[in-house]
C-alpha atoms as a PDB file:
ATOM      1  CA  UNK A   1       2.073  50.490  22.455  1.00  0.00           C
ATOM      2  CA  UNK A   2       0.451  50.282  18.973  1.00  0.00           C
ATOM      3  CA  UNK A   3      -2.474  52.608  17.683  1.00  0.00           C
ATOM      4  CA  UNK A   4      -5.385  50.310  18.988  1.00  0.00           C
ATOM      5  CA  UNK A   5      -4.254  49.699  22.012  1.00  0.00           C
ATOM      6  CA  UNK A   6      -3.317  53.644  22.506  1.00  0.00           C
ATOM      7  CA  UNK A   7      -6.785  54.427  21.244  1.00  0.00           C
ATOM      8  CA  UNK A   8      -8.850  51.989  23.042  1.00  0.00           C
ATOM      9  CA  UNK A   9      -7.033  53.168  26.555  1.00  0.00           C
ATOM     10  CA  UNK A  10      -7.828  57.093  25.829  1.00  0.00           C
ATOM     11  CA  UNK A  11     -11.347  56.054  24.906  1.00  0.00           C
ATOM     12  CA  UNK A  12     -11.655  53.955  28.331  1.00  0.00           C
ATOM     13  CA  UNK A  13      -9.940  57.242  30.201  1.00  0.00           C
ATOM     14  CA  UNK A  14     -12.938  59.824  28.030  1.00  0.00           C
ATOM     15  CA  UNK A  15     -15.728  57.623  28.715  1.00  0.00           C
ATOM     16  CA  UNK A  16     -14.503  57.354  32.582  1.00  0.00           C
ATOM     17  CA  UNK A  17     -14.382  60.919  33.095  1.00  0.00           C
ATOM     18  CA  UNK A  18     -17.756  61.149  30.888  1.00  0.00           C
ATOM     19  CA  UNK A  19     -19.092  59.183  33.758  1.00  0.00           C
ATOM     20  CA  UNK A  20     -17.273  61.040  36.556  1.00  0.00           C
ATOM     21  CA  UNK A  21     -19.057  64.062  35.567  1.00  0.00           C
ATOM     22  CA  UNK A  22     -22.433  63.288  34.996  1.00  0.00           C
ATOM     23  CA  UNK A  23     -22.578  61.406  38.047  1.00  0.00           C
ATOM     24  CA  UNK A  24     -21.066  64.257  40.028  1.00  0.00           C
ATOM     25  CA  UNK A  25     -23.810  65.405  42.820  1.00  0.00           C
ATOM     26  CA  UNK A  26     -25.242  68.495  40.649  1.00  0.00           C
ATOM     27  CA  UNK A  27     -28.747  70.539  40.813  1.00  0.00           C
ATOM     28  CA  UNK A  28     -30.222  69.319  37.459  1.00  0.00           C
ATOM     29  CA  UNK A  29     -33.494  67.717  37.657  1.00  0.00           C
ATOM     30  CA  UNK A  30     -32.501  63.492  37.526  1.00  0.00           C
ATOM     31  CA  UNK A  31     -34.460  63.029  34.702  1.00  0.00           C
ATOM     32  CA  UNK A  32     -32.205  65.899  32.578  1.00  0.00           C
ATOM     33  CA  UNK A  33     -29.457  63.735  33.568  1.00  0.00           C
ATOM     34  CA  UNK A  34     -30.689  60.358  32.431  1.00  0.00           C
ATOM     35  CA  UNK A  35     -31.169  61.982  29.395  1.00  0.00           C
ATOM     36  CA  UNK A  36     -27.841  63.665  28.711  1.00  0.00           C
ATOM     37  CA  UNK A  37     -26.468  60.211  29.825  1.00  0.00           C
ATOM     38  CA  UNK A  38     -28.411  58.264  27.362  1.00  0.00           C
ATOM     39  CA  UNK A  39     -27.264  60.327  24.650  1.00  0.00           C
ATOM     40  CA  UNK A  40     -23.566  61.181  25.491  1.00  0.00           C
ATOM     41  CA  UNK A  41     -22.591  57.287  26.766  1.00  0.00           C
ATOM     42  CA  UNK A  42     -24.317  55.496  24.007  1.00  0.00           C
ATOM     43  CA  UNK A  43     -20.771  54.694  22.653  1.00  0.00           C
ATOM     44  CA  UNK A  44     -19.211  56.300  19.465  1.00  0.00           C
ATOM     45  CA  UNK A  45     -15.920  56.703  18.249  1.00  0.00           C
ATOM     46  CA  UNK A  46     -14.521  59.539  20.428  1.00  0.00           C
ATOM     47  CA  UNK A  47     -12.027  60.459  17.772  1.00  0.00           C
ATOM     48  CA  UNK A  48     -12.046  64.510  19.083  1.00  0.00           C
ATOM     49  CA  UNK A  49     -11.548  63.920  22.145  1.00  0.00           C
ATOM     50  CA  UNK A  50      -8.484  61.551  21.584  1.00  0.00           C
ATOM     51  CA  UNK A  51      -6.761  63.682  19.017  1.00  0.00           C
ATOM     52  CA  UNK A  52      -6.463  66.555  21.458  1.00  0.00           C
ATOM     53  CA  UNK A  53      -4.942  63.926  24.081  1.00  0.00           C
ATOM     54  CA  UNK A  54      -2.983  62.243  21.475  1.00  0.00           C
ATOM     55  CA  UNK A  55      -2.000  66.297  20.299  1.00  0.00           C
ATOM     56  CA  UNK A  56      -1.242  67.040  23.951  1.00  0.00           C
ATOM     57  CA  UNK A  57       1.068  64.128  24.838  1.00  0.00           C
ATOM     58  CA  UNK A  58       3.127  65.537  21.961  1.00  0.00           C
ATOM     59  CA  UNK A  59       3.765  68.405  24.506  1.00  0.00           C
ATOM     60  CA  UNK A  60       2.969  67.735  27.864  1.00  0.00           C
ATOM     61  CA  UNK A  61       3.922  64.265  30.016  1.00  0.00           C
ATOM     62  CA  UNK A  62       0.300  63.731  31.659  1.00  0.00           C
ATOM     63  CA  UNK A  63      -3.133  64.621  30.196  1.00  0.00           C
ATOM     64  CA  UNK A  64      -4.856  65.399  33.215  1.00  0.00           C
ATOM     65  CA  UNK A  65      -5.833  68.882  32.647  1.00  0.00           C
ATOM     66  CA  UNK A  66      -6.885  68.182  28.625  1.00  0.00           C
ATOM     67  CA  UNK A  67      -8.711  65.249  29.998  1.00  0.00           C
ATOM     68  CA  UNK A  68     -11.447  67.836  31.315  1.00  0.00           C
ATOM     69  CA  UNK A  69     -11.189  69.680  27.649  1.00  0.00           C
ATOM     70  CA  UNK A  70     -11.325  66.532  25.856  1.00  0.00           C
ATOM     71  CA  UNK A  71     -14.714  65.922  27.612  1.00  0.00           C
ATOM     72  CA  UNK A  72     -16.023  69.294  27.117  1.00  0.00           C
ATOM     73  CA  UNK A  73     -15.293  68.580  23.150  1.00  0.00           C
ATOM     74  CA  UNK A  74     -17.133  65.382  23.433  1.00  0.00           C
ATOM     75  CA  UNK A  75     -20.158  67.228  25.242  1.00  0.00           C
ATOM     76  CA  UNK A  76     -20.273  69.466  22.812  1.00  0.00           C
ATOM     77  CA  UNK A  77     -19.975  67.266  19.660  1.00  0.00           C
ATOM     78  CA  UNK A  78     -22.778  65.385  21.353  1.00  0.00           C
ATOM     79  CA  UNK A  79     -24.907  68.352  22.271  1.00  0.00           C
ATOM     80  CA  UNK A  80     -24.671  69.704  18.115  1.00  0.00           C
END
């Protein structure tokens, strides 16, 4: 698979589980999360997030449990 391709596919998988978790049922007033959603899926480059995936591939076979720390990164990056 070559670099775009690899990139583009753990950008889909961020923004996915971006999604997944602001849409989760939660107690924050709706309007909060229209907000955070505006700001954090407005697109962007998600180059943090996919170096730690891309750094944790180098290791591990599956990136389901940096998926959730990739997404915290992004949420933070966003946030600052």
């Amino acid at each position: 698979m070559g670099f775009t391709a690899a990139y583009e596919r753990k950008k889909n998988i961020i923004n996915q589980k971006l999604e997944a978790l602001l849409t989760k049922q939660n107690k924050c007033p709706a309007l909060l999360v229209e907000s955070v959603k505006y700001s954090l899926l407005a697109g962007g480059k998600r180059l943090r997030p996919i170096l730690l995936l891309s750094s944790n591939e180098l290791f591990e076979d599956n990136n389901q449990s940096a998926i959730y720390i990739a997404a915290a990164i992004e949420m933070i990056h966003t946030y600052s």
